[in-house]
N, C-alpha and C. Protein backbone atom coordinates (compact mmCIF):
# COMPACT_ATOMS: atom_id res chain seq x y z
N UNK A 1 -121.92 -28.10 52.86
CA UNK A 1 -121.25 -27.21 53.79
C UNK A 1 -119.97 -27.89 54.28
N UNK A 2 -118.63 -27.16 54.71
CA UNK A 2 -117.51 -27.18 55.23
C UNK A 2 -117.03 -26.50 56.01
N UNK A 3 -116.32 -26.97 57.08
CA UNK A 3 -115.87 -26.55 57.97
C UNK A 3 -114.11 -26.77 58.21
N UNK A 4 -113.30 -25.92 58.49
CA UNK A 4 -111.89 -25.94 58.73
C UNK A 4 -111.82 -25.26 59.73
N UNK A 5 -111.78 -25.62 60.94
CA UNK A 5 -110.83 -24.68 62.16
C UNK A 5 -110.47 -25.60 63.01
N UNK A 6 -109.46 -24.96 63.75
CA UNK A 6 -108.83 -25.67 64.48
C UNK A 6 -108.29 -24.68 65.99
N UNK A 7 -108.54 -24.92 66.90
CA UNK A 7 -108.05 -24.32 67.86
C UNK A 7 -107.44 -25.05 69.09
N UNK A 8 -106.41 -24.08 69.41
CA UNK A 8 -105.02 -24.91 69.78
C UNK A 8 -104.43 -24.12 71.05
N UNK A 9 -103.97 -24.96 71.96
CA UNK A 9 -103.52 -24.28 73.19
C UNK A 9 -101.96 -24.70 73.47
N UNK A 10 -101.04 -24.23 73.06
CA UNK A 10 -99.69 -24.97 73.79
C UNK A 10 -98.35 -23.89 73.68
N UNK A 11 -97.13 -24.63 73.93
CA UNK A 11 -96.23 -23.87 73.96
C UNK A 11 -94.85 -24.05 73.04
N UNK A 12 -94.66 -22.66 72.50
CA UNK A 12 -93.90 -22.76 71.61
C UNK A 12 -92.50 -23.73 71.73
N UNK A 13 -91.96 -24.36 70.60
CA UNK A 13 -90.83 -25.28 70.85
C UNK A 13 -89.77 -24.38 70.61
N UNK A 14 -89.48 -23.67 69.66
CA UNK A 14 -88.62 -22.57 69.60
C UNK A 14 -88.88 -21.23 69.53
N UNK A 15 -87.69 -20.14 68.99
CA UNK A 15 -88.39 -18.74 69.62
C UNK A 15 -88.77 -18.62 67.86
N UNK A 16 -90.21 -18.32 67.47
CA UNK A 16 -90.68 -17.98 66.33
C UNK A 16 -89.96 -17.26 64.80
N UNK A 17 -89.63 -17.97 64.19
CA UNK A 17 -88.80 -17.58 63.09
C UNK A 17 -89.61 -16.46 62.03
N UNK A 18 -89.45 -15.35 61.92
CA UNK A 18 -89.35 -14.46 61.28
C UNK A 18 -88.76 -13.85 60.18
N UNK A 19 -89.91 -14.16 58.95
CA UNK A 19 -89.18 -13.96 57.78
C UNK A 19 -89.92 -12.42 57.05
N UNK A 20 -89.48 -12.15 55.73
CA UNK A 20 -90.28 -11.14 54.98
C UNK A 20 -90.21 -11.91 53.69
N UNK A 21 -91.72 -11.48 52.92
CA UNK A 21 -91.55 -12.22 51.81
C UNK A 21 -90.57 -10.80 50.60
N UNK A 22 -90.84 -11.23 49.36
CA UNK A 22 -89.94 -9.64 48.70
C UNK A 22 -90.84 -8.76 48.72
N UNK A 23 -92.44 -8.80 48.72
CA UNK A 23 -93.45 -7.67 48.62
C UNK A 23 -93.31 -7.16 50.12
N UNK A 24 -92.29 -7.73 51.26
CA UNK A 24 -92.45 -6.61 52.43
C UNK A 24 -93.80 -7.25 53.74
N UNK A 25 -94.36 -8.79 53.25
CA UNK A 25 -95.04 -9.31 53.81
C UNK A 25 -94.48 -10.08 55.11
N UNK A 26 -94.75 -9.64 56.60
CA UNK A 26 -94.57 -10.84 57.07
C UNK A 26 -94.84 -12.10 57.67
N UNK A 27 -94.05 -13.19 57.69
CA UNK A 27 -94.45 -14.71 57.53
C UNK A 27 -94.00 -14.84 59.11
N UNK A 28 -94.38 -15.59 59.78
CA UNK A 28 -93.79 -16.42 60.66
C UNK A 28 -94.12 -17.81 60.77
N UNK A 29 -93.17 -18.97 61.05
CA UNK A 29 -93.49 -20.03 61.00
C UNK A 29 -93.09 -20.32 62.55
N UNK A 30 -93.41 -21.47 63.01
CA UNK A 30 -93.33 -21.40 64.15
C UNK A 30 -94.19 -23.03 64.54
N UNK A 31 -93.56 -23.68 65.95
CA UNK A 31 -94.33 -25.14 65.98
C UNK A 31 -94.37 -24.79 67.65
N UNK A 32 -95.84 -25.67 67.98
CA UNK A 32 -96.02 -25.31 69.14
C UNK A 32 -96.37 -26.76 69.95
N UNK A 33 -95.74 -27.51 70.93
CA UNK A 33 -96.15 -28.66 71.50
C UNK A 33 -97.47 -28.18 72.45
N UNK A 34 -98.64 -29.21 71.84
CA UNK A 34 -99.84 -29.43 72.48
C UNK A 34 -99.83 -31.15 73.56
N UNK A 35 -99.97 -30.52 74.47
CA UNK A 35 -100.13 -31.92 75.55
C UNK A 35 -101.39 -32.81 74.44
N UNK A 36 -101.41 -33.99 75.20
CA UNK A 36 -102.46 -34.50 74.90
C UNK A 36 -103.14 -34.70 76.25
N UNK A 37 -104.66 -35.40 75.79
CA UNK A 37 -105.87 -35.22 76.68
C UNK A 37 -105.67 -36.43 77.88
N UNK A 38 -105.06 -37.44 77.46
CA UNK A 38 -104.96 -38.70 77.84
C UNK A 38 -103.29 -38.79 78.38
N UNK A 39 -103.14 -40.07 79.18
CA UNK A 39 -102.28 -40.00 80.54
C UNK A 39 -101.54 -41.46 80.21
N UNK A 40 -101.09 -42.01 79.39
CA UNK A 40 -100.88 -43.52 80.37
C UNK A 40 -100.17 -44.07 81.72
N UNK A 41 -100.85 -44.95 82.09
CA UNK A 41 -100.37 -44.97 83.81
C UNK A 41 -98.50 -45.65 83.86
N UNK A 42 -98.13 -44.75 84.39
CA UNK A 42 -96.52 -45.12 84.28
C UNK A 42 -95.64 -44.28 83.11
N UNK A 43 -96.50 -43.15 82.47
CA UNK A 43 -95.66 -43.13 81.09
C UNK A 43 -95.56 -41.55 81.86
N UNK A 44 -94.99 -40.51 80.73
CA UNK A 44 -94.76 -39.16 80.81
C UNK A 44 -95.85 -38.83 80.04
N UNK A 45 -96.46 -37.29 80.44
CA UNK A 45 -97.65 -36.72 79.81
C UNK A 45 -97.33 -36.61 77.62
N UNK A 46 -97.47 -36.96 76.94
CA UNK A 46 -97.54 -37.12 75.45
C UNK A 46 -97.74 -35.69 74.95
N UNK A 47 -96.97 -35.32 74.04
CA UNK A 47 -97.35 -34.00 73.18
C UNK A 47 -97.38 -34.12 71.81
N UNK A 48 -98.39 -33.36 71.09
CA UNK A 48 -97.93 -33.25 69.53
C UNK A 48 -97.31 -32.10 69.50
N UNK A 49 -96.85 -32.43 68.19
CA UNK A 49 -95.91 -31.02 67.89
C UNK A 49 -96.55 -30.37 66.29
N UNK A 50 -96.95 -29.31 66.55
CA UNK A 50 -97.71 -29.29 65.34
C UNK A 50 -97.32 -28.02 64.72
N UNK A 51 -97.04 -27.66 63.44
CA UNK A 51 -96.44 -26.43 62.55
C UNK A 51 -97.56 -25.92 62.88
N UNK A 52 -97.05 -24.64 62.18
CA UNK A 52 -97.75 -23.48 62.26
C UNK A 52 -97.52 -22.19 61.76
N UNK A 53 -98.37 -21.21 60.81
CA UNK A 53 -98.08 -20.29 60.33
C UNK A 53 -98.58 -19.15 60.68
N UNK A 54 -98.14 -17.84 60.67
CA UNK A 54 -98.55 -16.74 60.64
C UNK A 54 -98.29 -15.58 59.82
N UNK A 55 -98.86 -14.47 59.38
CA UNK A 55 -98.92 -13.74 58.52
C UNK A 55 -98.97 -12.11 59.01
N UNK A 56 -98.61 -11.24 58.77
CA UNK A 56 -98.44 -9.49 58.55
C UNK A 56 -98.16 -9.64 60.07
N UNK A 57 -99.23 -8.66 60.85
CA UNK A 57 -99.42 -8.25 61.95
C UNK A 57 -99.30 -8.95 63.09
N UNK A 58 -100.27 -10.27 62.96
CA UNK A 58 -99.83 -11.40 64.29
C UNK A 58 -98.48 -12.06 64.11
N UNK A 59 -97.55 -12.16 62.90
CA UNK A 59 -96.59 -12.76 62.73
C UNK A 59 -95.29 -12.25 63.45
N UNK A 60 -95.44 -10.70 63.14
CA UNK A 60 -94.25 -10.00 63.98
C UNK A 60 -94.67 -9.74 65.39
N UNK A 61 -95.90 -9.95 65.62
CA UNK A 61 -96.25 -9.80 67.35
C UNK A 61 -95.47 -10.49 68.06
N UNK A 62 -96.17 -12.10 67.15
CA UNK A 62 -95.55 -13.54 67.52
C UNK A 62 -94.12 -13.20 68.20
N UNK A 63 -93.12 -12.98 66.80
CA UNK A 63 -92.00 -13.12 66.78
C UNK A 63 -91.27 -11.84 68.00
N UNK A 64 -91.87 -10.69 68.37
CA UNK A 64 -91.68 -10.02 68.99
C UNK A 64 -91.55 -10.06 70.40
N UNK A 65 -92.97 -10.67 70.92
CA UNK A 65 -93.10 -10.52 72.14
C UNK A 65 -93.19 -12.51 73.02
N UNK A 66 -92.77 -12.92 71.85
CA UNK A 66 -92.99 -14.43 72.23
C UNK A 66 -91.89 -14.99 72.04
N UNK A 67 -90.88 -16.32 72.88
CA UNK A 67 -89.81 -16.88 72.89
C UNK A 67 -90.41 -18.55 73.51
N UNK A 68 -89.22 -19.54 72.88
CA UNK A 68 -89.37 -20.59 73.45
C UNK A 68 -90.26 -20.84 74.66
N UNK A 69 -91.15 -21.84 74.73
CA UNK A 69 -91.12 -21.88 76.20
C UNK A 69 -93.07 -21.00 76.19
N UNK A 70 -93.48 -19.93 75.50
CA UNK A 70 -93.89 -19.02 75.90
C UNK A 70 -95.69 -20.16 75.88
N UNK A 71 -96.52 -19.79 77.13
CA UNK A 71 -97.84 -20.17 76.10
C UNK A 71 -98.54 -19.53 75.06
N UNK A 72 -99.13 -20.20 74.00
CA UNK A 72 -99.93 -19.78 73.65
C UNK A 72 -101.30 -20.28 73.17
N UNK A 73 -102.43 -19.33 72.56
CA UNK A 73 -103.93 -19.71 72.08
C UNK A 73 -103.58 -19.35 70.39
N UNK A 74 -104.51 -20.66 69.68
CA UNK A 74 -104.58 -20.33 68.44
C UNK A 74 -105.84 -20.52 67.78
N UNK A 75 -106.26 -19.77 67.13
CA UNK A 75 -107.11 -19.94 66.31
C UNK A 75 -107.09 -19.60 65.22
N UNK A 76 -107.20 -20.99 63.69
CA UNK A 76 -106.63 -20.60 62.89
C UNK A 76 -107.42 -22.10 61.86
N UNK A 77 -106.72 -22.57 60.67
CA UNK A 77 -107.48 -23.27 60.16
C UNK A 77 -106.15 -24.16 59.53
N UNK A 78 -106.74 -25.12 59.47
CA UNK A 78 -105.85 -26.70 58.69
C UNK A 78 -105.23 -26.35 57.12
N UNK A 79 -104.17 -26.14 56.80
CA UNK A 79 -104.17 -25.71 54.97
C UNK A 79 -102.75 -27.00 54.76
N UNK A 80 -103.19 -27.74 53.25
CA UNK A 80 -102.12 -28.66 53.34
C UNK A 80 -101.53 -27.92 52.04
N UNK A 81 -100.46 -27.62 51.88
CA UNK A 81 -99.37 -27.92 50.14
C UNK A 81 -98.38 -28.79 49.40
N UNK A 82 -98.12 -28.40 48.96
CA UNK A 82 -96.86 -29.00 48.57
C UNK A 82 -95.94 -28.38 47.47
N UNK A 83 -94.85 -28.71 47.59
CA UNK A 83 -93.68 -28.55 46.84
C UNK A 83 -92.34 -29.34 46.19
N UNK A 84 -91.45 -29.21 45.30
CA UNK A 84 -91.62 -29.80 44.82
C UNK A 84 -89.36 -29.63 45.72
N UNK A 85 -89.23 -30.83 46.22
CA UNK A 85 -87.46 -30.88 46.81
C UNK A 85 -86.55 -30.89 45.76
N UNK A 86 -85.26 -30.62 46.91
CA UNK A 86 -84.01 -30.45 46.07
C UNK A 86 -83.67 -31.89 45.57
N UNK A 87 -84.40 -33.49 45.74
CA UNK A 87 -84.20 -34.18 45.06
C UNK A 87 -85.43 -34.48 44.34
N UNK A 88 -85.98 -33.52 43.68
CA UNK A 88 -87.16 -34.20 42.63
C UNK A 88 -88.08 -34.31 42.75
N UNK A 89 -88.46 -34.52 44.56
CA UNK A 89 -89.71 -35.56 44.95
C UNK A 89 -90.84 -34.14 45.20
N UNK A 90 -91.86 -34.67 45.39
CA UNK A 90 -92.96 -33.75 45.57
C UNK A 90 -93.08 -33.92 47.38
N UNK A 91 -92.94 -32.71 48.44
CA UNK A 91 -93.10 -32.62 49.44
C UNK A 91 -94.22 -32.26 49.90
N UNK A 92 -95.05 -32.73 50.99
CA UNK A 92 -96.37 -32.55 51.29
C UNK A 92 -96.43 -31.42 52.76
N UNK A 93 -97.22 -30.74 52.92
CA UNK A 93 -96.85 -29.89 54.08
C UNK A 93 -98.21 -29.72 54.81
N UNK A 94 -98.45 -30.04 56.19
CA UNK A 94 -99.78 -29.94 56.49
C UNK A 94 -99.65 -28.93 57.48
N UNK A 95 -100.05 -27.93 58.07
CA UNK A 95 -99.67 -26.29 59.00
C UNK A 95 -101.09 -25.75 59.43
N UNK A 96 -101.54 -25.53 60.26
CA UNK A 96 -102.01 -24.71 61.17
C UNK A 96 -101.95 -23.18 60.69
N UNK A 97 -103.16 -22.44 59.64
CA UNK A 97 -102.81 -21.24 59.37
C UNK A 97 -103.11 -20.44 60.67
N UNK A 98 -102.41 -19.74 61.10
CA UNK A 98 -103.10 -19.18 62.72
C UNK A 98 -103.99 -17.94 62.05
N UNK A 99 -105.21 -17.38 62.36
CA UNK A 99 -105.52 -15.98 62.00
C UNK A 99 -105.59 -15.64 63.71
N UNK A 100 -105.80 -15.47 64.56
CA UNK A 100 -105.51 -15.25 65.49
C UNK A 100 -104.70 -16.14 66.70
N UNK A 101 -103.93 -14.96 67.40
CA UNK A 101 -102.66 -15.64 68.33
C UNK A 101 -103.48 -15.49 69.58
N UNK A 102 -103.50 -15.53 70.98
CA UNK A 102 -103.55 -14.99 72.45
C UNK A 102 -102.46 -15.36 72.95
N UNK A 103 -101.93 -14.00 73.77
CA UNK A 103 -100.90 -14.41 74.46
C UNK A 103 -101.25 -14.99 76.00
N UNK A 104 -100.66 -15.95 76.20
CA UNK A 104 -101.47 -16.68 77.35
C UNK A 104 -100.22 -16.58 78.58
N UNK A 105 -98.86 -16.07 78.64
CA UNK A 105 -98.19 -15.15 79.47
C UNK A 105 -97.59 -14.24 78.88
N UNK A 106 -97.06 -13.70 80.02
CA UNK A 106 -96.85 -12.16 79.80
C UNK A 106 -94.90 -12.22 79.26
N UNK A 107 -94.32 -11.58 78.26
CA UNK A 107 -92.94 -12.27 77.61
C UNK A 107 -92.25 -11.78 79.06
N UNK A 108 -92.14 -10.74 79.76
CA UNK A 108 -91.35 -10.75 80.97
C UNK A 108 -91.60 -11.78 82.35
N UNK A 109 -92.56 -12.00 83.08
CA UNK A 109 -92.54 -12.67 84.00
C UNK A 109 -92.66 -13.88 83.70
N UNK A 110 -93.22 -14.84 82.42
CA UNK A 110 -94.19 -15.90 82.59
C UNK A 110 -94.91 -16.55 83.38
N UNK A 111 -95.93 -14.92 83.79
CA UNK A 111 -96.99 -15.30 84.55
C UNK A 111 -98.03 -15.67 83.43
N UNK A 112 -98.90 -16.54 83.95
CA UNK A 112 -100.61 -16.32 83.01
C UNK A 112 -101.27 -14.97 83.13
N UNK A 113 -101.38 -14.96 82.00
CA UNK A 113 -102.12 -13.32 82.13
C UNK A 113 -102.95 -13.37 80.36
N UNK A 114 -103.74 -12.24 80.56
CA UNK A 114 -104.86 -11.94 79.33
C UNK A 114 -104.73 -10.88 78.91
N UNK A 115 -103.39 -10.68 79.31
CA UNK A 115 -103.03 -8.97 78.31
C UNK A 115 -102.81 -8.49 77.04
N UNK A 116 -102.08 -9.23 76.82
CA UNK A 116 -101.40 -9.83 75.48
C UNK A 116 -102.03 -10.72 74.22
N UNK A 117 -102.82 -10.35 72.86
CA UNK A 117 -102.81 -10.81 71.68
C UNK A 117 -102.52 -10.16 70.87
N UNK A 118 -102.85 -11.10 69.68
CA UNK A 118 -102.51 -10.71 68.19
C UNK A 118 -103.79 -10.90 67.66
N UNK A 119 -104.08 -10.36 66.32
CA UNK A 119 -104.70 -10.51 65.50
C UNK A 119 -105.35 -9.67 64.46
N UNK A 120 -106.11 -9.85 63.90
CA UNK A 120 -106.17 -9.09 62.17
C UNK A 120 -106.40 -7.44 62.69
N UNK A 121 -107.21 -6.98 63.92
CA UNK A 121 -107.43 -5.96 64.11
C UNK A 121 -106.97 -5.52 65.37
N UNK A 122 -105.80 -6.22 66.65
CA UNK A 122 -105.85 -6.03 67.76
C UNK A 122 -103.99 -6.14 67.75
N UNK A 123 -103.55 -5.37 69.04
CA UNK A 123 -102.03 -5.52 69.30
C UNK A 123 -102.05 -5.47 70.45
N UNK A 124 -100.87 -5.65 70.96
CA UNK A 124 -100.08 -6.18 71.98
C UNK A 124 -100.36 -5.16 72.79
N UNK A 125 -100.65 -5.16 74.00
CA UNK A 125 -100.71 -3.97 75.00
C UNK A 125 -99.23 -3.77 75.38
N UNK A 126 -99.43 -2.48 75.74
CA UNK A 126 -98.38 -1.55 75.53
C UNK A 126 -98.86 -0.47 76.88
N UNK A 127 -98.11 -0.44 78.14
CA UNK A 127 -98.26 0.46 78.77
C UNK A 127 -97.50 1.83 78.72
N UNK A 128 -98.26 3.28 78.48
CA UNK A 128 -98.04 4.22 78.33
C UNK A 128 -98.58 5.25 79.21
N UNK A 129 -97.43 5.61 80.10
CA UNK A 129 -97.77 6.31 81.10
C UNK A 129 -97.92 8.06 80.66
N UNK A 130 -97.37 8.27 79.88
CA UNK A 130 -97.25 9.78 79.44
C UNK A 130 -98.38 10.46 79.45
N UNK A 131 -99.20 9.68 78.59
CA UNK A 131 -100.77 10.77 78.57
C UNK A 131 -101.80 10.54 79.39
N UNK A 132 -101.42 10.08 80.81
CA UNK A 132 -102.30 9.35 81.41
C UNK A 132 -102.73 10.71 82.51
N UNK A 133 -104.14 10.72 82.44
CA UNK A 133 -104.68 11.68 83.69
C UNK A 133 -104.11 11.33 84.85
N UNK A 134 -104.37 12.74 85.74
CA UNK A 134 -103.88 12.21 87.40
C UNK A 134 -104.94 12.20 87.99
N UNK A 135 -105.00 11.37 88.61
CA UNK A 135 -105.91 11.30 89.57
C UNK A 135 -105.51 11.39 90.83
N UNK A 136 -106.66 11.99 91.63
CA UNK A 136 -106.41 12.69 92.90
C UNK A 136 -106.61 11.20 93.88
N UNK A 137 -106.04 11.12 94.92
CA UNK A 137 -106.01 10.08 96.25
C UNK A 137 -107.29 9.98 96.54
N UNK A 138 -108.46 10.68 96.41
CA UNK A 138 -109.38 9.99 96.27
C UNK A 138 -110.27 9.26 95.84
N UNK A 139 -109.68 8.84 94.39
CA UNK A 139 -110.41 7.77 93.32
C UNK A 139 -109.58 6.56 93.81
N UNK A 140 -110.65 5.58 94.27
CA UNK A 140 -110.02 4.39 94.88
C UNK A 140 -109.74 3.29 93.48
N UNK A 141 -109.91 3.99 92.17
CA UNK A 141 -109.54 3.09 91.39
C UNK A 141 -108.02 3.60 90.52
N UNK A 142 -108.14 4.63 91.31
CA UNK A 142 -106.51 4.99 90.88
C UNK A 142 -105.42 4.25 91.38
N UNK A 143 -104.37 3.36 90.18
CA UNK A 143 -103.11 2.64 91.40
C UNK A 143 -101.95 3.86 90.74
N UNK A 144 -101.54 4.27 90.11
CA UNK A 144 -100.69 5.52 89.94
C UNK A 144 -99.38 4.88 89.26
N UNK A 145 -100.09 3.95 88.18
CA UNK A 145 -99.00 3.10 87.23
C UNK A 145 -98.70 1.83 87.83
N UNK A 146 -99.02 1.21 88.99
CA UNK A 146 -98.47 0.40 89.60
C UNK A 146 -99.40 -1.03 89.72
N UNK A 147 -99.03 -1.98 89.29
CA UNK A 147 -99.65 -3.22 89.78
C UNK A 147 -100.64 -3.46 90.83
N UNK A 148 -101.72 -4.18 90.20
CA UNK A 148 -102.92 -3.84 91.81
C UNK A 148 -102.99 -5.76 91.86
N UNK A 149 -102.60 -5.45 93.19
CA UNK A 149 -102.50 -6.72 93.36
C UNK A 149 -104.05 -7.78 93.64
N UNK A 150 -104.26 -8.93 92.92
CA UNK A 150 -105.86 -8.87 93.08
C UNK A 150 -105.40 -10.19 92.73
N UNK A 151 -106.21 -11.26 93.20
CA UNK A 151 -106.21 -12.64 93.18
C UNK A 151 -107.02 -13.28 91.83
N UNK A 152 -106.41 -14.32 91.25
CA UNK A 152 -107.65 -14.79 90.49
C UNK A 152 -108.95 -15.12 90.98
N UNK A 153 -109.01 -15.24 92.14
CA UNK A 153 -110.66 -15.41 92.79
C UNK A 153 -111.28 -14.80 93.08
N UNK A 154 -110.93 -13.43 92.33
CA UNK A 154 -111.54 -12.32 92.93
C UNK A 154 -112.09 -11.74 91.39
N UNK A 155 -111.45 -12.15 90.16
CA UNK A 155 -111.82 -12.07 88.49
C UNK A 155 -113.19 -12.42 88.48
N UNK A 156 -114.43 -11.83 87.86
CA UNK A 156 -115.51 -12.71 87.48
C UNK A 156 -115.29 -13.24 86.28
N UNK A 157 -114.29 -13.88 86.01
CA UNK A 157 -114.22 -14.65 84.20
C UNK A 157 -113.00 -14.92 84.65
């Protein structure tokens, strides 16, 4: 038996590069600095910087709703290749395939928030007020499009 996964919490170093392959596929590549766990006394907190790929649906999410700076969750698996450079040599490539993204803030405020992922079967929330029932002033769970203001200590999760 074998195992490959890898899951990853950090923030993007640049804003996610967005490509198409010629079949109309898209790629995103993208590197994300992960703190490390450990501190030394007197030093600055340590990060890796680790590649990273994405594919169709989470790739243009990525690239869409995510910029420098942004956090994110990955879950995805270790794949190494190689190829062959413009001088001869054989290049080795080790990347983070992501199959799923979480967006861990929101691309307008960069607040933390759990609104926002990607992945093989899920998209980006999208508020759409148009087809939305009305509700009458007496459903106390009606806010009428508007932000309800509620503390994280008040979340059970």
């Amino acid at each position: 038996m074998s195992l490959n996964r890898s899951v990853l919490v950090g923030r993007l170093v640049r804003d996610p590069d967005l490509r198409y392959t010629p079949n109309g596929v898209a790629v995103s590549n993208f590197t994300i600095a992960v703190n490390r766990p450990f501190k030394k006394d007197g030093e600055e907190q340590q990060a890796d910087f680790i590649n990273c790929v994405a594919w169709r649906k989470p790739a243009e999410n990525l690239a869409n709703y995510m910029k420098k700076g942004s956090q994110i969750g990955i879950d995805g698996r270790i794949q190494t290749r190689t190829y062959e450079g413009q001088d001869g040599k054989t290049v080795y490539v080790t990347e983070v395939l992501a199959e799923s993204i979480q967006f861990l803030e929101s691309k307008n405020n960069g607040n933390t928030g759990r609104n926002n992922q990607t992945g093989t079967n899920t998209q980006p929330y999208q508020q759409n007020n148009q087809n939305q029932p009305n509700f009458n002033d007496s459903d106390p769970f009606s806010n009428n499009g508007q932000p309800i203001d509620i503390s994280d200590d008040m979340l059970p999760f």
